[in-house]
Protein backbone atom coordinates (compact mmCIF):
# COMPACT_ATOMS: atom_id res chain seq x y z
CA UNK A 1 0.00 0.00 0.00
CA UNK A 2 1.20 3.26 -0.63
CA UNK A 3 1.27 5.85 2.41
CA UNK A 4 2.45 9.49 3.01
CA UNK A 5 6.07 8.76 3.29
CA UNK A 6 6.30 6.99 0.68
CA UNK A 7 4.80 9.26 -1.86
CA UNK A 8 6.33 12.44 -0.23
CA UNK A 9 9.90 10.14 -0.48
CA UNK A 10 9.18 9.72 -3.73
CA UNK A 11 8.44 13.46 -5.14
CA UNK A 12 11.19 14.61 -2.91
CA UNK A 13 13.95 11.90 -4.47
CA UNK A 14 12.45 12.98 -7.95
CA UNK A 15 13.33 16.30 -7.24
CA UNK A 16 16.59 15.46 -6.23
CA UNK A 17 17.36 13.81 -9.69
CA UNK A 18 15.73 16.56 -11.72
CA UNK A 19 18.23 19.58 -9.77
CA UNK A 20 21.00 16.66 -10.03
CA UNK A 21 20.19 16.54 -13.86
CA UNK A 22 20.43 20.52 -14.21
CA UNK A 23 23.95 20.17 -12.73
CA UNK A 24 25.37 17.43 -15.19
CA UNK A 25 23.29 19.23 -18.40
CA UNK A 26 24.69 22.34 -17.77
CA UNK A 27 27.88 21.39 -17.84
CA UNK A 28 27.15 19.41 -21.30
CA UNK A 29 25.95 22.62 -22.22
CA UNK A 30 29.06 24.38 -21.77
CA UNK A 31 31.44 21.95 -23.73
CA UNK A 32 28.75 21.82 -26.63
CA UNK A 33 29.23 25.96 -26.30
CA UNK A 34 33.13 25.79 -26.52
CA UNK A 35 32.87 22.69 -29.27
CA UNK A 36 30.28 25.18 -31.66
CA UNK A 37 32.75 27.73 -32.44
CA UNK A 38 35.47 24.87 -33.88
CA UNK A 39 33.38 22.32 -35.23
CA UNK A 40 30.01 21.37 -37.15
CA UNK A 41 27.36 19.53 -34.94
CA UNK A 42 27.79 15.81 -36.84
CA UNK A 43 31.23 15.68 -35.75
CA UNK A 44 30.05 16.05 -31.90
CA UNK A 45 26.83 14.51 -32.35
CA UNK A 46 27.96 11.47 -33.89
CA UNK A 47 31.05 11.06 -31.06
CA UNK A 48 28.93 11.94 -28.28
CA UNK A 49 26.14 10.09 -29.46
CA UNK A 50 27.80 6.80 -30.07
CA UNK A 51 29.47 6.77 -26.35
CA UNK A 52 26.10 7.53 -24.69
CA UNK A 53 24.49 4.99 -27.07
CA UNK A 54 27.77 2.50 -26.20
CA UNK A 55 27.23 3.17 -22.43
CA UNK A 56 23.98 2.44 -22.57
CA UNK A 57 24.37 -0.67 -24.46
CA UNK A 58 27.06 -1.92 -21.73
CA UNK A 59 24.92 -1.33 -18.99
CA UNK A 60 21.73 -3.34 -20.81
CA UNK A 61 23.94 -6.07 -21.49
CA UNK A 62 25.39 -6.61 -18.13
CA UNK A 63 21.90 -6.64 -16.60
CA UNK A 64 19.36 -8.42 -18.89
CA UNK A 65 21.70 -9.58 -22.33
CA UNK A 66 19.99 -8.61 -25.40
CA UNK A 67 15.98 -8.70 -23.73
CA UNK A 68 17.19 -5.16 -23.00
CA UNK A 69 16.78 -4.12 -26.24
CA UNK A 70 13.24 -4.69 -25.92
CA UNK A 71 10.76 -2.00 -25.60
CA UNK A 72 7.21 -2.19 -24.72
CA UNK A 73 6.39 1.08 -26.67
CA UNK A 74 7.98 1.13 -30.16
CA UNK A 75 6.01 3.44 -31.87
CA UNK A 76 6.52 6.47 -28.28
CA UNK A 77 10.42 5.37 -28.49
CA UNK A 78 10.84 5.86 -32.09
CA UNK A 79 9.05 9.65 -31.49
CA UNK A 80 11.09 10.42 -28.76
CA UNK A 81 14.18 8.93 -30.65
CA UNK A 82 13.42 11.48 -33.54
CA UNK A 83 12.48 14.60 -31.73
CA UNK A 84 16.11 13.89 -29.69
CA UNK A 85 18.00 13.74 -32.76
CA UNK A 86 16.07 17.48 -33.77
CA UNK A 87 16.07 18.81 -29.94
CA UNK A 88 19.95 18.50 -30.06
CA UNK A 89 20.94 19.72 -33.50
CA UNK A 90 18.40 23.15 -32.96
CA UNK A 91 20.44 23.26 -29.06
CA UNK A 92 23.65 23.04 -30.68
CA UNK A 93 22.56 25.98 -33.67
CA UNK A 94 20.79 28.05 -30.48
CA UNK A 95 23.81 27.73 -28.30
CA UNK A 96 26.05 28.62 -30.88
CA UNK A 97 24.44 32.04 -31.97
CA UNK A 98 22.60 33.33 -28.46
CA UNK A 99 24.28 34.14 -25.07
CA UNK A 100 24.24 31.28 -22.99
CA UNK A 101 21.66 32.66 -20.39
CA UNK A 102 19.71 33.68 -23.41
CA UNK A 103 18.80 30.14 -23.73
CA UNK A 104 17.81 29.25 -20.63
CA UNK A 105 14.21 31.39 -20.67
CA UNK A 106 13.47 29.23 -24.13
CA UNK A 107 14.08 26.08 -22.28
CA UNK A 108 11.80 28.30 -19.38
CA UNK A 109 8.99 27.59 -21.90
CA UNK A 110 8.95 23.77 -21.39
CA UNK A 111 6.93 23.30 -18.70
CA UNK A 112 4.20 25.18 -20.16
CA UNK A 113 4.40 23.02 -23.47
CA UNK A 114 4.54 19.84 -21.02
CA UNK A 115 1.55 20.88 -19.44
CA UNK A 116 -0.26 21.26 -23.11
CA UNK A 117 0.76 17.30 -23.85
CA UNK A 118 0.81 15.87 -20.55
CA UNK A 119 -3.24 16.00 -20.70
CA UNK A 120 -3.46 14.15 -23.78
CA UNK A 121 -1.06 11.84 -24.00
CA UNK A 122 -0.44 10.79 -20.00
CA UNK A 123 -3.70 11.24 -18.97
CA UNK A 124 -2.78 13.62 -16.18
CA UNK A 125 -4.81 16.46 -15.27
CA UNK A 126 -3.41 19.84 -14.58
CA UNK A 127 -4.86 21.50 -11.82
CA UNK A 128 -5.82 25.19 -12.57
CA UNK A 129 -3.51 26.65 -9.85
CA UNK A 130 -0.63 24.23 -11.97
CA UNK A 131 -1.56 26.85 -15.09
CA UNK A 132 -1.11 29.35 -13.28
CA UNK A 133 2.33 28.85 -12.37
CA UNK A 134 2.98 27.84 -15.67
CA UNK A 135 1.64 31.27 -16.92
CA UNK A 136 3.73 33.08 -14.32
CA UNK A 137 6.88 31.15 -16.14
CA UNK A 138 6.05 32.30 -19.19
CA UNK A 139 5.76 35.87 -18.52
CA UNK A 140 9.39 35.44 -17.54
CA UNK A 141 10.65 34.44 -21.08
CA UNK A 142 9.49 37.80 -22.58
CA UNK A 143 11.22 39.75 -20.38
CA UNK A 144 14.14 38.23 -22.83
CA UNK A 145 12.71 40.75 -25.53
CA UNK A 146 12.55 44.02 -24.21
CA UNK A 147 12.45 45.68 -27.81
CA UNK A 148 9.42 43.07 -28.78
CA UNK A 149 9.15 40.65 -31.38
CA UNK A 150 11.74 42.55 -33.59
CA UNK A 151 14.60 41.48 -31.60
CA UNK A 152 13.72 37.50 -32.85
CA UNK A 153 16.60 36.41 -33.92
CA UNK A 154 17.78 32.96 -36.05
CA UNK A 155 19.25 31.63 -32.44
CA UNK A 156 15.92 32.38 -31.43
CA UNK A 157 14.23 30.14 -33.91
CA UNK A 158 16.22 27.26 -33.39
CA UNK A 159 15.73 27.58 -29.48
CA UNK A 160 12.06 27.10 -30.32
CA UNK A 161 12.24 24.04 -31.95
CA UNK A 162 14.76 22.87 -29.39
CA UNK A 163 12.35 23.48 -26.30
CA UNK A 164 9.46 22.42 -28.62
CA UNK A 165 11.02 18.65 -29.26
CA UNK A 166 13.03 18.53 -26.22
CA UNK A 167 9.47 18.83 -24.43
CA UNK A 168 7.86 16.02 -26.24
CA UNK A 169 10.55 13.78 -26.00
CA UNK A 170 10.57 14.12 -22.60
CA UNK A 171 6.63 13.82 -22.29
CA UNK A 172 7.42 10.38 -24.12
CA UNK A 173 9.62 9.54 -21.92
CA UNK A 174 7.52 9.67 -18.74
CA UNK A 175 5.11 7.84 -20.95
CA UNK A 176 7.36 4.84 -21.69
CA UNK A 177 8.27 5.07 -18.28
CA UNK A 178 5.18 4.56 -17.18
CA UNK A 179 4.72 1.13 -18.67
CA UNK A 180 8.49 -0.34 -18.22
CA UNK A 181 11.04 0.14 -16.04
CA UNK A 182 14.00 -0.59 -18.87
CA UNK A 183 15.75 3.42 -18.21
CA UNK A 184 18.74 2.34 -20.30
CA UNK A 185 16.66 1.50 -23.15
CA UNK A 186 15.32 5.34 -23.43
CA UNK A 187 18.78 6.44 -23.13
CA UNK A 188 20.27 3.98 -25.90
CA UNK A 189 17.61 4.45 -28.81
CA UNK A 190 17.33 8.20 -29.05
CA UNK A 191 21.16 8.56 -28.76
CA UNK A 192 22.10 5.53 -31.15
CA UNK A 193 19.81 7.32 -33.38
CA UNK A 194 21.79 10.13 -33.23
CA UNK A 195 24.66 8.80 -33.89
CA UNK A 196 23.30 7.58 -37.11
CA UNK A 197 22.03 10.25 -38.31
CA UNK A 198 25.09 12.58 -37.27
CA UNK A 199 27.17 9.71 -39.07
CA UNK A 200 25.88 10.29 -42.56
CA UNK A 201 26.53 14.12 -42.94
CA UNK A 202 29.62 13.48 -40.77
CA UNK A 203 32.16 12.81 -44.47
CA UNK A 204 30.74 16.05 -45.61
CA UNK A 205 31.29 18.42 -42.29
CA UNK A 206 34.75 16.56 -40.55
CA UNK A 207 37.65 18.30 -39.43
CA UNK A 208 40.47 16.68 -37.50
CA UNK A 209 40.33 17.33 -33.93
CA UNK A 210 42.89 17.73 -31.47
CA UNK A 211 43.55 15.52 -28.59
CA UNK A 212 42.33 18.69 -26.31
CA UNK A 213 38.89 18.72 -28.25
CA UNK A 214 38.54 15.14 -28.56
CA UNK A 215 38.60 15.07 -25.06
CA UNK A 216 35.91 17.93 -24.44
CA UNK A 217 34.22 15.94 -26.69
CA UNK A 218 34.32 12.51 -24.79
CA UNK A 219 33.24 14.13 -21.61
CA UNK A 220 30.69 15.82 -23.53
CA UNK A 221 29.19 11.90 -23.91
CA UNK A 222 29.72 11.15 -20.68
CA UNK A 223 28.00 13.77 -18.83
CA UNK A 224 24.95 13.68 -21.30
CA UNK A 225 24.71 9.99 -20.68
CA UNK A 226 24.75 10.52 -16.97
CA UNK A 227 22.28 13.71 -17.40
CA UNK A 228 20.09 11.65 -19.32
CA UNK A 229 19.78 8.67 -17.27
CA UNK A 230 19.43 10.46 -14.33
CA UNK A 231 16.27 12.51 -16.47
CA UNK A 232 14.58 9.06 -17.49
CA UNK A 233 14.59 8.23 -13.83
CA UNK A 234 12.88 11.78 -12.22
CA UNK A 235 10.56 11.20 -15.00
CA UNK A 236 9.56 7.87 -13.52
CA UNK A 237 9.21 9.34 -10.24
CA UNK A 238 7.19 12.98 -10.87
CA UNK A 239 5.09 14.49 -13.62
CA UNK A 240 7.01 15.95 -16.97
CA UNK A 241 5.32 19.62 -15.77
CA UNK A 242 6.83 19.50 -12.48
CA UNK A 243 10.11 17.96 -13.46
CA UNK A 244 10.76 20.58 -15.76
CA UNK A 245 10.07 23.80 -14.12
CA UNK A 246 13.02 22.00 -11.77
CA UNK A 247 15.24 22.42 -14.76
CA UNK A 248 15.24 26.20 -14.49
CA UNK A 249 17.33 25.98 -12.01
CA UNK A 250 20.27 25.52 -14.22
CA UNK A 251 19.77 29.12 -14.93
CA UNK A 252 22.90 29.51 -11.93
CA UNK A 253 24.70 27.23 -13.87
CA UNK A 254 24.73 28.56 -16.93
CA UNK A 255 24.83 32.20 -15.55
CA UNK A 256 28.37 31.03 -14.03
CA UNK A 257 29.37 28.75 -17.32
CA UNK A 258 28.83 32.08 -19.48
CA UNK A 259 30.64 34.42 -17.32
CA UNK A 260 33.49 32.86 -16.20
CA UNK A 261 34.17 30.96 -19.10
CA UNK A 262 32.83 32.69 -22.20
CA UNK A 263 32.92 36.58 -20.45
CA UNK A 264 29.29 36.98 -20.90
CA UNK A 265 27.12 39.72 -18.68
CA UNK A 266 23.12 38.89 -18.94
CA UNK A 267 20.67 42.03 -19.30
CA UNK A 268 18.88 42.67 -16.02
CA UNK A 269 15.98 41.58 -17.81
CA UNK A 270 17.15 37.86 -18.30
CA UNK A 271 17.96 38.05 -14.28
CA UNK A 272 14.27 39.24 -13.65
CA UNK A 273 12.95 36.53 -16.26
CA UNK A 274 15.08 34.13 -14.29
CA UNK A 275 13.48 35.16 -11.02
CA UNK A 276 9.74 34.84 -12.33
CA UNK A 277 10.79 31.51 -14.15
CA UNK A 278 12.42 30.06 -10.60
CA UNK A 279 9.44 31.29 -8.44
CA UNK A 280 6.94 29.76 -10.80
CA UNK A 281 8.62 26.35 -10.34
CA UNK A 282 8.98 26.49 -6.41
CA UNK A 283 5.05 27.22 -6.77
CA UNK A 284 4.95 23.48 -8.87
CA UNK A 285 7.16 22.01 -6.57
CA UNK A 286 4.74 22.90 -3.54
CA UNK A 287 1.39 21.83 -5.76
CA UNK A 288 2.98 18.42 -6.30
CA UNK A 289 4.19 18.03 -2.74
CA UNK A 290 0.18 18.88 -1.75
CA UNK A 291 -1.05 16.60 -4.23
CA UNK A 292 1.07 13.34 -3.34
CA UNK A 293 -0.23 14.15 0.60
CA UNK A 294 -3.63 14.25 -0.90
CA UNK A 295 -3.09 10.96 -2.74
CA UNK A 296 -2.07 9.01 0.09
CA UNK A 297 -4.61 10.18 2.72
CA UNK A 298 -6.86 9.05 -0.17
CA UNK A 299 -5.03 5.57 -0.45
CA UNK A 300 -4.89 4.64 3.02
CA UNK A 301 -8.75 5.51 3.76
């Protein structure tokens, strides 16, 4: 039987995982940043993408031999496989030509885009004082564009179709989640189809890389690999709106990435974005944390 600890254990070790994510994507972030300026994205997509897919592979095969391969949800893992492989080239193409704190109120618009699928494809209401927050998010993202919709950019474009399929895929990934427990098979597919994919324009884009870069490059895959796994399992744990509004906290991260690395100084507007953005998912964190105590006085009655 479920009680009140255990739910309230397992929102609060979801949460844990979701912040722990932000930590290990930011940083992935940052070496796809310093990569952009020296190389095209095939030639780190198609490295990176083959060690997360090779890691992943490992792992299955230690635990359950090639029955780990197997997915109960073909046609949501070839989906989420597909809007991966597009989330990550549009990142790469937004981090390349926007200030890295730029991108962090696009990503701000996930939860709100979660919320839209969530209802249809999980089945999971959203509580009007959940939209709400959500709404209070959003207002954040346009303090990015104090001069209005003239200051859109190309960056800008591709960080909307990077929030747009990075919110889908992750929406499918709560969904598969939902009906296995195989986390290493959500982490192989999308990233083996990368690699792929990456692999065919790769003759037409490569340039030799340096030891130095190759390296940036291999810890690229590892941290994504961790990131992701450690994504797959939140998702497992908490709903895709909530988990995501967690994410914004990587706004610090990135904040820190960008200056001390890169030298760059965010408007005062992104900072007050940032603050709305943060507040709004505190507000979902609290929500969830009421609605798990609901659900188990409900369950043990």
């Amino acid at each position: 039987m479920m009680t009140r600890g255990t739910t309230i254990w397992t929102t609060l070790s979801g949460v844990g995982l979701a912040i722990l994510y932000s930590v290990l994507i930011s940083g992935a972030d940052g070496i796809t940043k310093f990569i952009a300026t020296s190389y095209a994205a095939p030639q780190l997509f198609a490295l990176s993408g083959g060690i997360v897919a090779g890691l992943s592979l490992i792992g299955m095969m230690r635990r359950d031999g090639v029955r780990g391969l197997r997915t109960s949800c073909p046609d949501a893992m070839l989906i989420r496989s597909a809007t991966t492989v597009m989330g990550t080239i549009s990142f790469f193409y937004a981090f390349k030509l926007l200030p890295f704190a730029d991108v962090f109120l696009f990503t701000a618009m996930i939860p709100l885009m979660a919320a839209l699928i969530s209802g249809p494809v999980l089945k999971e209401s959203v509580r009007p004082q959940v939209w709400g927050a959500l709404a209070m998010g959003l207002i954040g993202v346009f303090f990015l564009f104090p001069e209005g919709i003239y200051a859109l950019s190309t960056g800008h474009l591709a960080a909307t179709v990077a929030v747009i399929c990075g919110t889908v895929s992750m929406v499918l990934s709560r969904y598969i989640g939902l009906r296995e427990d195989n986390i290493l098979a959500q982490v192989f597919y999308p990233n083996f189809a990368l690699m792929m994919v990456m692999a065919l324009a790769l003759p037409f884009v490569y340039s030799p890389m340096s030891w130095h870069d190759f390296s940036w490059a291999v810890l690229y895959g590892i941290c994504l690999f961790a990131a992701r796994w450690v994504l797959v399992s939140a998702l497992q744990k908490i709903p895709a709106y909530v988990v995501t509004p967690l994410l914004n906290v990587q706004f610090a991260w990135m904040v820190g990435i960008g200056f001390f690395i890169f030298g760059e100084h965010p408007a005062i507007g992104v900072y007050t974005g940032a603050a709305i953005v943060v507040g709004a998912g505190l507000w979902l964190i609290y929500l969830q944390l009421q609605l798990t105590e609901e659900t188990a006085i409900i369950a043990a009655e």
